[in-house]
Protein backbone atom coordinates (compact mmCIF):
# COMPACT_ATOMS: atom_id res chain seq x y z
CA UNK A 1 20.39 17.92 -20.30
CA UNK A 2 19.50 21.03 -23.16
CA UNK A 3 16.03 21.02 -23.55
CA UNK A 4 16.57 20.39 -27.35
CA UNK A 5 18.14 17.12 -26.66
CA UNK A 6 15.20 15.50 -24.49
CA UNK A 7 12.86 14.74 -27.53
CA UNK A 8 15.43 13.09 -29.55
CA UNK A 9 16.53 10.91 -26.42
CA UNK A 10 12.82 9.90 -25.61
CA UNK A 11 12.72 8.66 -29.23
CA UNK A 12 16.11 6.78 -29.23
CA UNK A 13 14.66 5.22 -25.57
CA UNK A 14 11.39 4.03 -26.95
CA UNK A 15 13.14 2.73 -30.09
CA UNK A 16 15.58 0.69 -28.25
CA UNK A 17 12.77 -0.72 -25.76
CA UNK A 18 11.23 -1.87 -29.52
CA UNK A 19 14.46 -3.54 -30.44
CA UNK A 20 15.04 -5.24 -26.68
CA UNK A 21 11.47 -6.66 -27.38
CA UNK A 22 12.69 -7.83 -30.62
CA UNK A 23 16.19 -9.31 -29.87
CA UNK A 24 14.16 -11.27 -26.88
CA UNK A 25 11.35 -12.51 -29.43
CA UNK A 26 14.38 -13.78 -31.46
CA UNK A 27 16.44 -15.50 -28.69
CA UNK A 28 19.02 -12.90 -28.46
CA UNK A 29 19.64 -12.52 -25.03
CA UNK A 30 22.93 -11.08 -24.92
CA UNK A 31 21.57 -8.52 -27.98
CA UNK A 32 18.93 -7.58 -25.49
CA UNK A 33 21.00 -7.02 -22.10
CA UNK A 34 23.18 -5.20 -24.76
CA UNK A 35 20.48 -2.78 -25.48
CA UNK A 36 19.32 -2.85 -22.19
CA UNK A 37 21.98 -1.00 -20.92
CA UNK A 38 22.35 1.31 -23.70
CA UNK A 39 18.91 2.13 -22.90
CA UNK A 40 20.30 2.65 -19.45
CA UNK A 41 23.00 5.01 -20.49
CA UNK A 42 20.25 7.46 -22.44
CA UNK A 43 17.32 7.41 -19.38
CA UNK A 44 20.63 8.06 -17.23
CA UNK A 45 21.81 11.42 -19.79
CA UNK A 46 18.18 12.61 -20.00
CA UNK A 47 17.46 13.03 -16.14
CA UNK A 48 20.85 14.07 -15.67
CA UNK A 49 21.91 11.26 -13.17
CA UNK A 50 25.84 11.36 -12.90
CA UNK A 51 27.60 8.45 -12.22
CA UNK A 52 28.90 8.75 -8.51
CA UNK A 53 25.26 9.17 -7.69
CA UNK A 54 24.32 6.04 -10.01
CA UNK A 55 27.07 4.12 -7.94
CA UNK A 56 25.77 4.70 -4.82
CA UNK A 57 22.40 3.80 -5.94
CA UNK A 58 23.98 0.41 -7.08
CA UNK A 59 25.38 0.15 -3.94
CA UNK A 60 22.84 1.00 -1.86
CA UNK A 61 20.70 -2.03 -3.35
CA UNK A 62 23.21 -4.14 -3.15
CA UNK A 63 24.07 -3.41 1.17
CA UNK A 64 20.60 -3.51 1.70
CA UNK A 65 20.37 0.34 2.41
CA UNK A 66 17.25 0.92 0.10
CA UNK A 67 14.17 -0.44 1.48
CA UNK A 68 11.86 -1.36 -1.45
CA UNK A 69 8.18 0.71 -0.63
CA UNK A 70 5.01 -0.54 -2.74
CA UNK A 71 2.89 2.16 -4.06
CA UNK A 72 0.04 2.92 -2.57
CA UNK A 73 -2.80 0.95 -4.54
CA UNK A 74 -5.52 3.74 -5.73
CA UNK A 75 -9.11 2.06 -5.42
CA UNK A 76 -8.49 0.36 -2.30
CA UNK A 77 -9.89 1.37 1.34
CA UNK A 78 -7.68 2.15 3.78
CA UNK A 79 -7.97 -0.80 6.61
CA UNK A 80 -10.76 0.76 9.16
CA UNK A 81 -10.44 0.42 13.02
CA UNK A 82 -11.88 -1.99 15.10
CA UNK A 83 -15.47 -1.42 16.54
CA UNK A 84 -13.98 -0.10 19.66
CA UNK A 85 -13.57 3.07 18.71
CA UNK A 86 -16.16 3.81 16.18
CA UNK A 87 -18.70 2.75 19.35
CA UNK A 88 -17.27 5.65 21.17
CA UNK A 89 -18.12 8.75 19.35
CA UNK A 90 -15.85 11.59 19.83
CA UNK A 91 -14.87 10.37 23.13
CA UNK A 92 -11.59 8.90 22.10
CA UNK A 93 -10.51 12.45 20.40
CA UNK A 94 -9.96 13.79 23.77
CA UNK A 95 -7.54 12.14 26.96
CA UNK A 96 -9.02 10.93 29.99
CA UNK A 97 -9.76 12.88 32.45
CA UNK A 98 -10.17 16.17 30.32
CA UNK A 99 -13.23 18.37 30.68
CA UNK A 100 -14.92 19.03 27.14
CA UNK A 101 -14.97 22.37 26.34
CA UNK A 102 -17.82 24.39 26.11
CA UNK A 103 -18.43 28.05 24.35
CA UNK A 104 -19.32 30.31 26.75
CA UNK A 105 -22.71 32.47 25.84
CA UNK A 106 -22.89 35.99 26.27
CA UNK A 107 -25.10 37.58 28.59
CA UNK A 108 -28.25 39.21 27.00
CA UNK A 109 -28.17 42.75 27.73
């Protein structure tokens, strides 16, 4: 999409998601779906999404292809080990069996 046509579609794209909330305050269902997908169209034309690769999207939800992934959720620690290994040390870092290594020192001269 030109550059000079991006601001003018993120303008049309907000107003229409003002009249969808409107035409659904008023009972207006089909209105709504209507401008929906108009709204659809425009967010398509702005990133440049043809529709052969729009398709396959569709169709890719529709097989099953596309596996849904939740977002990471920001504030929340990540699920810690169990005591097994924190009781350890650095033991567990290295396999069984394997010598630790040690820096050689120099000789003093």
């Amino acid at each position: 999409m030109q550059p000079n046509m991006d601001e003018p579609l993120e303008q049309a794209i907000a107003t229409l998601n003002r009249l969808v909330e409107l035409a659904k305050a008023h009972g207006l269902c089909n209105a709504a779906l209507f401008l929906d997908m108009a709204k659809l169209q425009l967010q398509l034309d702005l990133h440049g999404i043809t529709d052969e690769e729009f398709g396959a999207l569709c169709d890719a939800l529709e097989n099953g292809a596309l596996v849904a992934v939740a977002p990471a959720r920001a504030g929340h620690a990540r699920p810690r080990r169990d005591g097994d290994l924190r009781t350890m040390g650095r033991a567990w870092q290295r396999p069984e069996g394997a010598a630790p290594s040690r820096r050689r020192r120099r000789a003093s001269q």
